[in-house]
Protein backbone atom coordinates (compact mmCIF):
# COMPACT_ATOMS: atom_id res chain seq x y z
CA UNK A 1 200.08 104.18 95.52
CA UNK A 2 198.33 106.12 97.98
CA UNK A 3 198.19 109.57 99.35
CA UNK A 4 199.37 110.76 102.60
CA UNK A 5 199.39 113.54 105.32
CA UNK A 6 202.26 115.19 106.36
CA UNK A 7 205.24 113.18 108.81
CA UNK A 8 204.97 113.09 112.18
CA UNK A 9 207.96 115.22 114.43
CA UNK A 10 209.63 113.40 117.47
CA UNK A 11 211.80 114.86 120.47
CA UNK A 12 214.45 112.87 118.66
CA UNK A 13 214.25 114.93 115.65
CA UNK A 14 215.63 118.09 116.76
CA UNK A 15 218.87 117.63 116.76
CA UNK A 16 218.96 116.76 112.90
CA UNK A 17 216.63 120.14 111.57
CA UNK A 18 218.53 121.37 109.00
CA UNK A 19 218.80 124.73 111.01
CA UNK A 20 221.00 122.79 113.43
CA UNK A 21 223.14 121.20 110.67
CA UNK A 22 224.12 124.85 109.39
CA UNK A 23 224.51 125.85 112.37
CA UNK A 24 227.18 123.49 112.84
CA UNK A 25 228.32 124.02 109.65
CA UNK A 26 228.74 127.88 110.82
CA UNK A 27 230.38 126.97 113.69
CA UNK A 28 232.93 125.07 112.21
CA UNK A 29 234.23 128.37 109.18
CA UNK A 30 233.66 130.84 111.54
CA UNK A 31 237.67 131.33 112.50
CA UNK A 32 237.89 130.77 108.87
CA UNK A 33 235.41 132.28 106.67
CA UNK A 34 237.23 132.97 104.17
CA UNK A 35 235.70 133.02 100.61
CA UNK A 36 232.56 132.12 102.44
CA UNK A 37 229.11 133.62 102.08
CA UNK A 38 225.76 132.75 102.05
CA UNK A 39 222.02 133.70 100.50
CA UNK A 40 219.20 133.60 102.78
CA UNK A 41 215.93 133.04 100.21
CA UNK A 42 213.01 134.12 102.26
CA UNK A 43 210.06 131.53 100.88
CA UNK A 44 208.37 131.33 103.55
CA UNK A 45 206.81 135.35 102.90
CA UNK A 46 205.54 133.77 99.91
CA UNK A 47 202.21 133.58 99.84
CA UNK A 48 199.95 130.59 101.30
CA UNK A 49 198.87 129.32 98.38
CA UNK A 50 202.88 129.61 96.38
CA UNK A 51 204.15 127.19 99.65
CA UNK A 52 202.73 124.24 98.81
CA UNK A 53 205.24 121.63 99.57
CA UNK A 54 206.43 120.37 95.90
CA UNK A 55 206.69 123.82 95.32
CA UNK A 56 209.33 124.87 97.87
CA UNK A 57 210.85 120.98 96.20
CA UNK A 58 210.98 122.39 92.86
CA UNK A 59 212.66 125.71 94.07
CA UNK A 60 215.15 123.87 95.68
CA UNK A 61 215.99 121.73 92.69
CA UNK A 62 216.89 124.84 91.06
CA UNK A 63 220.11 124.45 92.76
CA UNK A 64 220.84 120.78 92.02
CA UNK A 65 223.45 122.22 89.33
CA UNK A 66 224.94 124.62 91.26
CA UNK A 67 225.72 122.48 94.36
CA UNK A 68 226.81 119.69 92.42
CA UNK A 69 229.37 121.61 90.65
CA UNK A 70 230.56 123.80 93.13
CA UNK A 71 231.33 123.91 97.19
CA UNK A 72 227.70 124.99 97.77
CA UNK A 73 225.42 122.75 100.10
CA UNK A 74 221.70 124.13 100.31
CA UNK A 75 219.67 123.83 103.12
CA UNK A 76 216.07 123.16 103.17
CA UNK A 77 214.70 125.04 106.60
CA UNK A 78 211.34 124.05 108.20
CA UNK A 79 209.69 127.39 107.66
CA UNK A 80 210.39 126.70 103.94
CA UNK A 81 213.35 129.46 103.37
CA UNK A 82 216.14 128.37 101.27
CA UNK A 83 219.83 128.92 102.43
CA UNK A 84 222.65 128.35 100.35
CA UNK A 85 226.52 128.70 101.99
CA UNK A 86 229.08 128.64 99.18
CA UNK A 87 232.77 128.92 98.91
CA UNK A 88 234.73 130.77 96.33
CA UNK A 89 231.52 130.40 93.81
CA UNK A 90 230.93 132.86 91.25
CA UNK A 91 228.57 135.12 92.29
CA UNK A 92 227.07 134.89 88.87
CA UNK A 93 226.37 131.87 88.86
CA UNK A 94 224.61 132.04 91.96
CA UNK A 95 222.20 135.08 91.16
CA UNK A 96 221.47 133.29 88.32
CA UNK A 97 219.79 130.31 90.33
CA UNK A 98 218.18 133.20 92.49
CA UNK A 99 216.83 134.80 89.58
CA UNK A 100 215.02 131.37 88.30
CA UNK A 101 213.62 130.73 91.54
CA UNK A 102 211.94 134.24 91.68
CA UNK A 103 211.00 133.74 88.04
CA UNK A 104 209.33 130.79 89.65
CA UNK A 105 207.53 132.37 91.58
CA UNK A 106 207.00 135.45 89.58
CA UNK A 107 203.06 136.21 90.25
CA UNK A 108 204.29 136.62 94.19
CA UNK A 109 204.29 140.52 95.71
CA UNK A 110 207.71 139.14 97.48
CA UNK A 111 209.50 138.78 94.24
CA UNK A 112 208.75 142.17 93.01
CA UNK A 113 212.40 144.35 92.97
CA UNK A 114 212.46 147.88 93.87
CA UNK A 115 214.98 149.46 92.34
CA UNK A 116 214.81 152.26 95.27
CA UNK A 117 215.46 150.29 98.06
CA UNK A 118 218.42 149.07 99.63
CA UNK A 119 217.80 145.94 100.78
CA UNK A 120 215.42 142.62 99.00
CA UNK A 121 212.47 141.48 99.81
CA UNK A 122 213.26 137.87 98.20
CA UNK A 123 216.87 137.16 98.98
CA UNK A 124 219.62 138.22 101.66
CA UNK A 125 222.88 137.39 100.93
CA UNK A 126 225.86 137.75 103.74
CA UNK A 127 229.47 137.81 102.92
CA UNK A 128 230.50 135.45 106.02
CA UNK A 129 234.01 136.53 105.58
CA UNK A 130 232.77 139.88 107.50
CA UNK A 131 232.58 139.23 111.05
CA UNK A 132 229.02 141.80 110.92
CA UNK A 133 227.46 139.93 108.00
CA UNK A 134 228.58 136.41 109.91
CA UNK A 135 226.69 137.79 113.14
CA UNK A 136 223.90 138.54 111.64
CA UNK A 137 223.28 135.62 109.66
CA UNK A 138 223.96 133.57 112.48
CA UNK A 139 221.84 135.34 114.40
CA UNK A 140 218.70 134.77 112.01
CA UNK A 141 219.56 131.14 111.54
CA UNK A 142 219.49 130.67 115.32
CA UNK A 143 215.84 132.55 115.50
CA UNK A 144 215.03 129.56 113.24
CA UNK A 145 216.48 127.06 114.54
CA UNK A 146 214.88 127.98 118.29
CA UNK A 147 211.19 128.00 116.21
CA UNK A 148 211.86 124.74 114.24
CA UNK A 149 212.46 123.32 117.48
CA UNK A 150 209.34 124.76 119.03
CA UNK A 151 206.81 123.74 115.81
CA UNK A 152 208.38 120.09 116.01
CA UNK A 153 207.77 119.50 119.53
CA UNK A 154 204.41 121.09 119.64
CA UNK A 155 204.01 118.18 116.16
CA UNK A 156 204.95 115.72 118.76
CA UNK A 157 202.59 116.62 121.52
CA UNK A 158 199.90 116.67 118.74
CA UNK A 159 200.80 113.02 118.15
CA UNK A 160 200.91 112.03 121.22
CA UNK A 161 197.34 113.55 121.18
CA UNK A 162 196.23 111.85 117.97
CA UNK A 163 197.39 108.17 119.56
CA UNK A 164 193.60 108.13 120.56
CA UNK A 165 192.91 108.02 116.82
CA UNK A 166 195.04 104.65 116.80
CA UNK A 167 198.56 103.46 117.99
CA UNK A 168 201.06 104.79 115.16
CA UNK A 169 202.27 102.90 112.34
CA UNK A 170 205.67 101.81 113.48
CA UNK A 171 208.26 98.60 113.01
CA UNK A 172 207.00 96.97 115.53
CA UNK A 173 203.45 96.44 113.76
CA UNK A 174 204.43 97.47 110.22
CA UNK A 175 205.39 93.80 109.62
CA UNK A 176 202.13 91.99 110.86
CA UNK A 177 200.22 95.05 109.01
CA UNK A 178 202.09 94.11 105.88
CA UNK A 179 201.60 89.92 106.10
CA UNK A 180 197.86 90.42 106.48
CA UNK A 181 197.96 92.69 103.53
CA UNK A 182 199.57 90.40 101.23
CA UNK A 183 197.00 87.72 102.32
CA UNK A 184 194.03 89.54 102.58
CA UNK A 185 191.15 89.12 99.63
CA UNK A 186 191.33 93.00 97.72
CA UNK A 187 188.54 92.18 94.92
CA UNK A 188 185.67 93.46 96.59
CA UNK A 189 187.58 96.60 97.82
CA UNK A 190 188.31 97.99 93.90
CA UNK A 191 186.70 101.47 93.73
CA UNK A 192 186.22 103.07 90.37
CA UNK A 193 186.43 106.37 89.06
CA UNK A 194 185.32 107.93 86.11
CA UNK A 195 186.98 110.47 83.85
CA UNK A 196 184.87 112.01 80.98
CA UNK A 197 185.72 114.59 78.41
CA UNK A 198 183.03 116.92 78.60
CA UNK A 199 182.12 118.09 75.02
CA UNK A 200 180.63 121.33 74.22
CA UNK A 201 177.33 119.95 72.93
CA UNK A 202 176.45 118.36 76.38
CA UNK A 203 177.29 114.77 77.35
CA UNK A 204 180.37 113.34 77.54
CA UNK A 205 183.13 110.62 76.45
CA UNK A 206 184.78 108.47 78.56
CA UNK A 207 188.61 108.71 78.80
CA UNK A 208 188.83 106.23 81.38
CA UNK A 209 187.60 104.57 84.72
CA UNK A 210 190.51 104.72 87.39
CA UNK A 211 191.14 102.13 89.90
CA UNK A 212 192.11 102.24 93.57
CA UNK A 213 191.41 100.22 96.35
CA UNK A 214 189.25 101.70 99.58
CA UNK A 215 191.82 102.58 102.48
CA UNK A 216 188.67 103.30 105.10
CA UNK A 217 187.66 99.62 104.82
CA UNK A 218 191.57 97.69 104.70
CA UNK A 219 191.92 99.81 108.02
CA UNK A 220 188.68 98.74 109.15
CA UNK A 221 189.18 94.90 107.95
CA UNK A 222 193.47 94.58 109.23
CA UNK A 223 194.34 97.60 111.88
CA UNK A 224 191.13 98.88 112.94
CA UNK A 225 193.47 100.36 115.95
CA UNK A 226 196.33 101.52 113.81
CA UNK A 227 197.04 104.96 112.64
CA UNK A 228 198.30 103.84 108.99
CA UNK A 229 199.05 107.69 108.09
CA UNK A 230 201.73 108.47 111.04
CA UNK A 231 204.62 108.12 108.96
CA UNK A 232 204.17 108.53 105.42
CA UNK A 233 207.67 106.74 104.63
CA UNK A 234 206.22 103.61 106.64
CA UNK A 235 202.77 103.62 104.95
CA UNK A 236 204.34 104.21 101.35
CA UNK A 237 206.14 100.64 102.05
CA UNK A 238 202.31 99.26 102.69
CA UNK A 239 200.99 100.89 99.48
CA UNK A 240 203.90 99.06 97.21
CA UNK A 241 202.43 95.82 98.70
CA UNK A 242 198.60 97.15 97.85
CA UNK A 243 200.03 97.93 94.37
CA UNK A 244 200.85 94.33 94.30
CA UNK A 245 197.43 93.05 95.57
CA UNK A 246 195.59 95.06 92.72
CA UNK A 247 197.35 93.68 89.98
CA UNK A 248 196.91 90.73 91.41
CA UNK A 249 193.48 90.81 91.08
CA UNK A 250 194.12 92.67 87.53
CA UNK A 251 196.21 89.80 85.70
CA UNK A 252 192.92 87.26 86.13
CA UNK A 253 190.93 90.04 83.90
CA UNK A 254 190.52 89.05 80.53
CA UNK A 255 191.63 92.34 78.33
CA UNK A 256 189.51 90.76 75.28
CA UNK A 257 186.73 91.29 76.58
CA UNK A 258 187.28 94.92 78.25
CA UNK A 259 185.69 97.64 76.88
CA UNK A 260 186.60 101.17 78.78
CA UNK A 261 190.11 102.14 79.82
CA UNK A 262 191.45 101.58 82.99
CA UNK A 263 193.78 103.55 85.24
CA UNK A 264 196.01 102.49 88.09
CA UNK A 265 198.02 104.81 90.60
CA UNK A 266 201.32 102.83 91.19
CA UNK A 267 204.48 103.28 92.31
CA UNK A 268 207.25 103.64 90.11
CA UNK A 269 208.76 100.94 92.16
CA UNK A 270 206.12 98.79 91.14
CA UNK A 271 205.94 99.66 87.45
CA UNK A 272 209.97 97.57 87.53
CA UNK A 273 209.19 94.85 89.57
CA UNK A 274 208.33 91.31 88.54
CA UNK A 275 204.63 92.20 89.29
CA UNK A 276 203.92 94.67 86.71
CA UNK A 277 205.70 92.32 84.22
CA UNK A 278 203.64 89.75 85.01
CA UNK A 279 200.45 91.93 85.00
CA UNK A 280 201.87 93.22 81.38
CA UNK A 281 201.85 89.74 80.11
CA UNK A 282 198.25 89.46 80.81
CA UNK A 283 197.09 92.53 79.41
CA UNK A 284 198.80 90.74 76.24
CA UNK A 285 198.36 93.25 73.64
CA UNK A 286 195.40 95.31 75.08
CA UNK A 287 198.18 98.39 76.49
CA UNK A 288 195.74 101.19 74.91
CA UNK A 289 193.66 100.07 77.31
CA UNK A 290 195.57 100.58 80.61
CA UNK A 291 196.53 103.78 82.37
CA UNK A 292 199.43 104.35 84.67
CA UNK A 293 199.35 107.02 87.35
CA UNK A 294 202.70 108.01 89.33
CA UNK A 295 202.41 110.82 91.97
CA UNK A 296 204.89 113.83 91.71
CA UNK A 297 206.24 113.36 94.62
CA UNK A 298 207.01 109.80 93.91
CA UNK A 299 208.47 111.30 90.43
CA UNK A 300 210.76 114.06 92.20
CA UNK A 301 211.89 111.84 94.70
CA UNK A 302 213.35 109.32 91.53
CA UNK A 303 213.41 111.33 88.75
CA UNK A 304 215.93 109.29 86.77
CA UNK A 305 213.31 105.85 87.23
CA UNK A 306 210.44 107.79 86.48
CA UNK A 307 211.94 108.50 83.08
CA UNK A 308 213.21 105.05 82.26
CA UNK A 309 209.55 103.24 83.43
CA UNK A 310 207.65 106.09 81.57
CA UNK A 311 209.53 105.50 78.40
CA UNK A 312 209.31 101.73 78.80
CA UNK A 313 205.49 101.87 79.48
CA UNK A 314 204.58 104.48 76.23
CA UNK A 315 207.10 102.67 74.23
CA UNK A 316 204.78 99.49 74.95
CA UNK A 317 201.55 101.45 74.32
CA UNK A 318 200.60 102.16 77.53
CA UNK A 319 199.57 105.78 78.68
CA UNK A 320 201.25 107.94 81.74
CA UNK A 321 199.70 110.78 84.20
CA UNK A 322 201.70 112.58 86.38
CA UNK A 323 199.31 113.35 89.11
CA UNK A 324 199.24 115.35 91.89
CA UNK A 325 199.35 118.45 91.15
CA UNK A 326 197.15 121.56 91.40
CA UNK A 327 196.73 124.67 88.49
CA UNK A 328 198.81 127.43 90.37
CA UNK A 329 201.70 124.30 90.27
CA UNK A 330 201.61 124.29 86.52
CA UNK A 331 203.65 128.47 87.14
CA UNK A 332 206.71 126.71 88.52
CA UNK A 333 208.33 123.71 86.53
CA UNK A 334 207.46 122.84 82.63
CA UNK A 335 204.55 119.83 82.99
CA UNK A 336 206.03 119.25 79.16
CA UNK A 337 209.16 118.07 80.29
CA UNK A 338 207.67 114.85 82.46
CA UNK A 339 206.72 113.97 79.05
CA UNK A 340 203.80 112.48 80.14
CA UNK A 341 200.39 111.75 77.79
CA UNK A 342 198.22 113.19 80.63
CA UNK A 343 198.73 116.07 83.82
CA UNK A 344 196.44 115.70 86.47
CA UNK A 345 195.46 119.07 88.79
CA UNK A 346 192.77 118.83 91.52
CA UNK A 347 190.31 121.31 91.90
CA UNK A 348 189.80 123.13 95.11
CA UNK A 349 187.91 125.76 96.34
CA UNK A 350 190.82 128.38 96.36
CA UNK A 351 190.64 128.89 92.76
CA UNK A 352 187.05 130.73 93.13
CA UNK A 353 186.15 133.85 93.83
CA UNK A 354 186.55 137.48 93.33
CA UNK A 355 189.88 136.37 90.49
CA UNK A 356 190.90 139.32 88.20
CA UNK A 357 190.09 138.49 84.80
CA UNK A 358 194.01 139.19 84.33
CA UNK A 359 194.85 136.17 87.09
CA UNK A 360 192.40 134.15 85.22
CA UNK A 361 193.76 135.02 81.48
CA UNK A 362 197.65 133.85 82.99
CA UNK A 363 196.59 130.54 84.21
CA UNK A 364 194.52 130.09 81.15
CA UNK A 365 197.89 130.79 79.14
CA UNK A 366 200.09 128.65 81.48
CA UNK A 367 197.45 125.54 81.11
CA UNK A 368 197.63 126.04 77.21
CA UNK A 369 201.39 126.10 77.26
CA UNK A 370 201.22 122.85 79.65
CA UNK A 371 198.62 121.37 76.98
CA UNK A 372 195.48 122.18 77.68
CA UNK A 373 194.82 119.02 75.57
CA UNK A 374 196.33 116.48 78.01
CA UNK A 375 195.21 117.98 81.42
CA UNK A 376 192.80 116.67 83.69
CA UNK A 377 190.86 118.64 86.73
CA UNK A 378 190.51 115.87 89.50
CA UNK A 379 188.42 116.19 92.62
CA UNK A 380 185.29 118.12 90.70
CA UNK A 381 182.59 118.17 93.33
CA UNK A 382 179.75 120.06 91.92
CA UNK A 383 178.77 122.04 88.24
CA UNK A 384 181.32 125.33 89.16
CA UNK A 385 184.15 123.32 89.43
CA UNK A 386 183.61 122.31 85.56
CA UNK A 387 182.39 125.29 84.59
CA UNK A 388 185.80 126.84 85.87
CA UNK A 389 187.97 124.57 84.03
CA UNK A 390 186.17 124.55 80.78
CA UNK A 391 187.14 128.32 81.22
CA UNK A 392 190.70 127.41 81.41
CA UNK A 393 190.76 125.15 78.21
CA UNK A 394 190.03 121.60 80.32
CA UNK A 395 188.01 119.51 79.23
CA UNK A 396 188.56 116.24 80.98
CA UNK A 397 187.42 116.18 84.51
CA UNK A 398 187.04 113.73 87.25
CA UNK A 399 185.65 113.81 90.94
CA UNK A 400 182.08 112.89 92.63
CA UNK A 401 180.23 115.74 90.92
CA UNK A 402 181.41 113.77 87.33
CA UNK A 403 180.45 110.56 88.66
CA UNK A 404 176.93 111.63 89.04
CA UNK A 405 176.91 112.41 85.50
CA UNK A 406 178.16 109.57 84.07
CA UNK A 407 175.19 107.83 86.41
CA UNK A 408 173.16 109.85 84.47
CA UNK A 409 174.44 109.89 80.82
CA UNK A 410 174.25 106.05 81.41
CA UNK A 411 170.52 106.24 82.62
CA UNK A 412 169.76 107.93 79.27
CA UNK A 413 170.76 105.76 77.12
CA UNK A 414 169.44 102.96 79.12
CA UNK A 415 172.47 101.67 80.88
């Protein structure tokens, strides 16, 4: 499986935002409101760096209960607020769910209460049996709706823009795309990466090497004119057939005589199919050896087949990292509860600079809680990146900067 950039709007969008479905949805209890109100959960004054998209996924899961159990239906808006309409609900219950999400979020100036003021920062709630409250919600909701419409239009003038860049993956090409794929040799496109535990002495021990195959040259060598990345739906189809093609090439290794963990990022798709079984029958015995790696957002979009293939694969002997992810990430959902042997976080730039020693002493705590023992900082690009996450309690750590090392840790003892 492979990463992706965000999906690209069309004119044909608008009328399905999810501003204009509760809009409709308004417009259909508004002569009959009764037992009717709604909670307006303002996300999107969060913070930049607290609106990262699995994390407005995980707030909204908070709810999954709730609606299931009750007439509530939550809507998902594009500036990433959170409205919930719900009809003779307790209110209890509902605060409750409120409450968790702001405890999600609980390092955020927004979710501070002041017991002073009248109105909250975090949440609005409207009782839309009151033909004020109803007004006014409707009127925010419309404010919404008229910028959703606005930032998806101006998405789709950007890709008309970005068609220069290559004519977008679509149905009409997705098929050839896919048959040249499936045919195409993959061997001499396998890219490793090393991740080494870095031990306090100096040096370091190999955890594993991980896998992937080179998406610069399969767009150069099958759609040199193709935009693979303009619809992430469309290109995860392509990357279930590349999962394929890679353990392909996998089942012809001989395990014997393999020395140094490997790790794959697959599907979770791909991890049922016939494929992986026939890839497990070749590894024959040698599971310690492999490494699976499923995406969150692969695991929150199937939650209930992530568990059953991560229980078949560590019941085999295989190992599982949930990857993904970055540290602040680790404040808003319990990494424990994947149950995977390994959590993945990338580094990034963000995390530097002038951090209060208190910041840094709560993210230290959350990564312990997490298990300091089974995370891994990804994307390490130079000495300050490790030196940061040793301060955290990592010590495994992948990226360019660690590849480097291993070049030289190999040099000196004449590899």
């Amino acid at each position: 499986m492979a990463d992706w950039g965000t999906s690209t709007a069309k004119a044909s969008d608008l009328d399905d935002t999810e501003e204009s479905l509760l809009l409709a949805r308004l417009n259909r209890i508004e002569n009959n409101a009764s037992g009717y109100f709604a909670v307006h959960i303002n996300l999107s004054k969060l913070r930049s760096n607290h609106k990262q998209g699995h994390f407005i996924e995980i707030a909204a899961r908070t709810f999954d209960v709730l609606v299931d159990n009750n007439d509530a239906t939550l809507f998902s808006l594009n500036n990433k607020d959170l409205a919930l309409i719900c009809r003779n609900v307790d209110v209890d219950d509902v605060d409750a769910a409120v409450e968790k999400v702001r405890g999600l979020f609980s390092d955020d100036p927004l979710t501070e209460l002041d017991e002073t003021a009248y109105e909250d920062n975090f949440s609005t709630w409207y009782d839309l049996s009151n033909p004020e409250d109803f007004a006014a919600f409707f009127a925010v909701i419309t404010d919404l709706a008229v910028e959703a419409e606005q930032k998806l239009a101006e998405e789709a003038a950007r890709a008309d823009q970005e068609q220069q860049l290559g004519e977008p993956l679509g149905p009409s090409n997705l098929t050839e795309i896919n048959r040249k794929l499936q045919g195409m040799r993959v061997a001499d496109m396998i890219k490793r990466q090393a991740c080494l535990k870095v031990q306090s002495g100096g040096g370091g021990e190999l955890v594993f090497f991980e896998l992937f195959l080179s998406m610069s040259e399969i767009k150069e060598r099958i759609a040199p004119d193709i935009n693979l990345f303009a619809s992430p739906w469309l290109f995860q189809y392509l990357t279930e057939t590349l999962d394929k093609r890679l353990l392909a090439v996998l089942v012809d290794e001989d395990f014997d005589e393999v020395t140094d963990a490997l790790s794959i990022n697959l599907n979770i798709s791909t991890v049922l199919s016939r494929d992986f079984q026939n890839f497990h029958r070749a590894v024959d015995g040698h599971m310690s050896k492999i490494v699976v790696e499923f995406q969150i957002i692969d695991i929150f979009a199937d939650m209930k087949n992530y568990a059953y293939a991560r229980d078949s694969l560590q019941e085999h002997g295989y190992r599982v990292v949930v990857d993904g992810l970055n540290p602040l990430s680790l404040q808003y959902f319990e990494p424990a509860e994947l149950q995977s042997d390994f959590i993945k976080i990338s580094w990034g730039p963000e995390f530097t600079g002038d951090e209060e020693e208190s910041r840094l002493m709560e993210m230290r705590e959350v990564i312990a809680k997490a298990g300091k023992g089974s995370m891994i900082l990804a994307r390490v690009d130079s000495e300050k990146a490790v030196k940061w996450g040793l301060n955290l309690g990592i010590s495994r750590f992948q990226g360019f900067f660690i590849d480097k090392l291993v070049q030289v840790i190999g040099r000196g003892r004449g590899g």
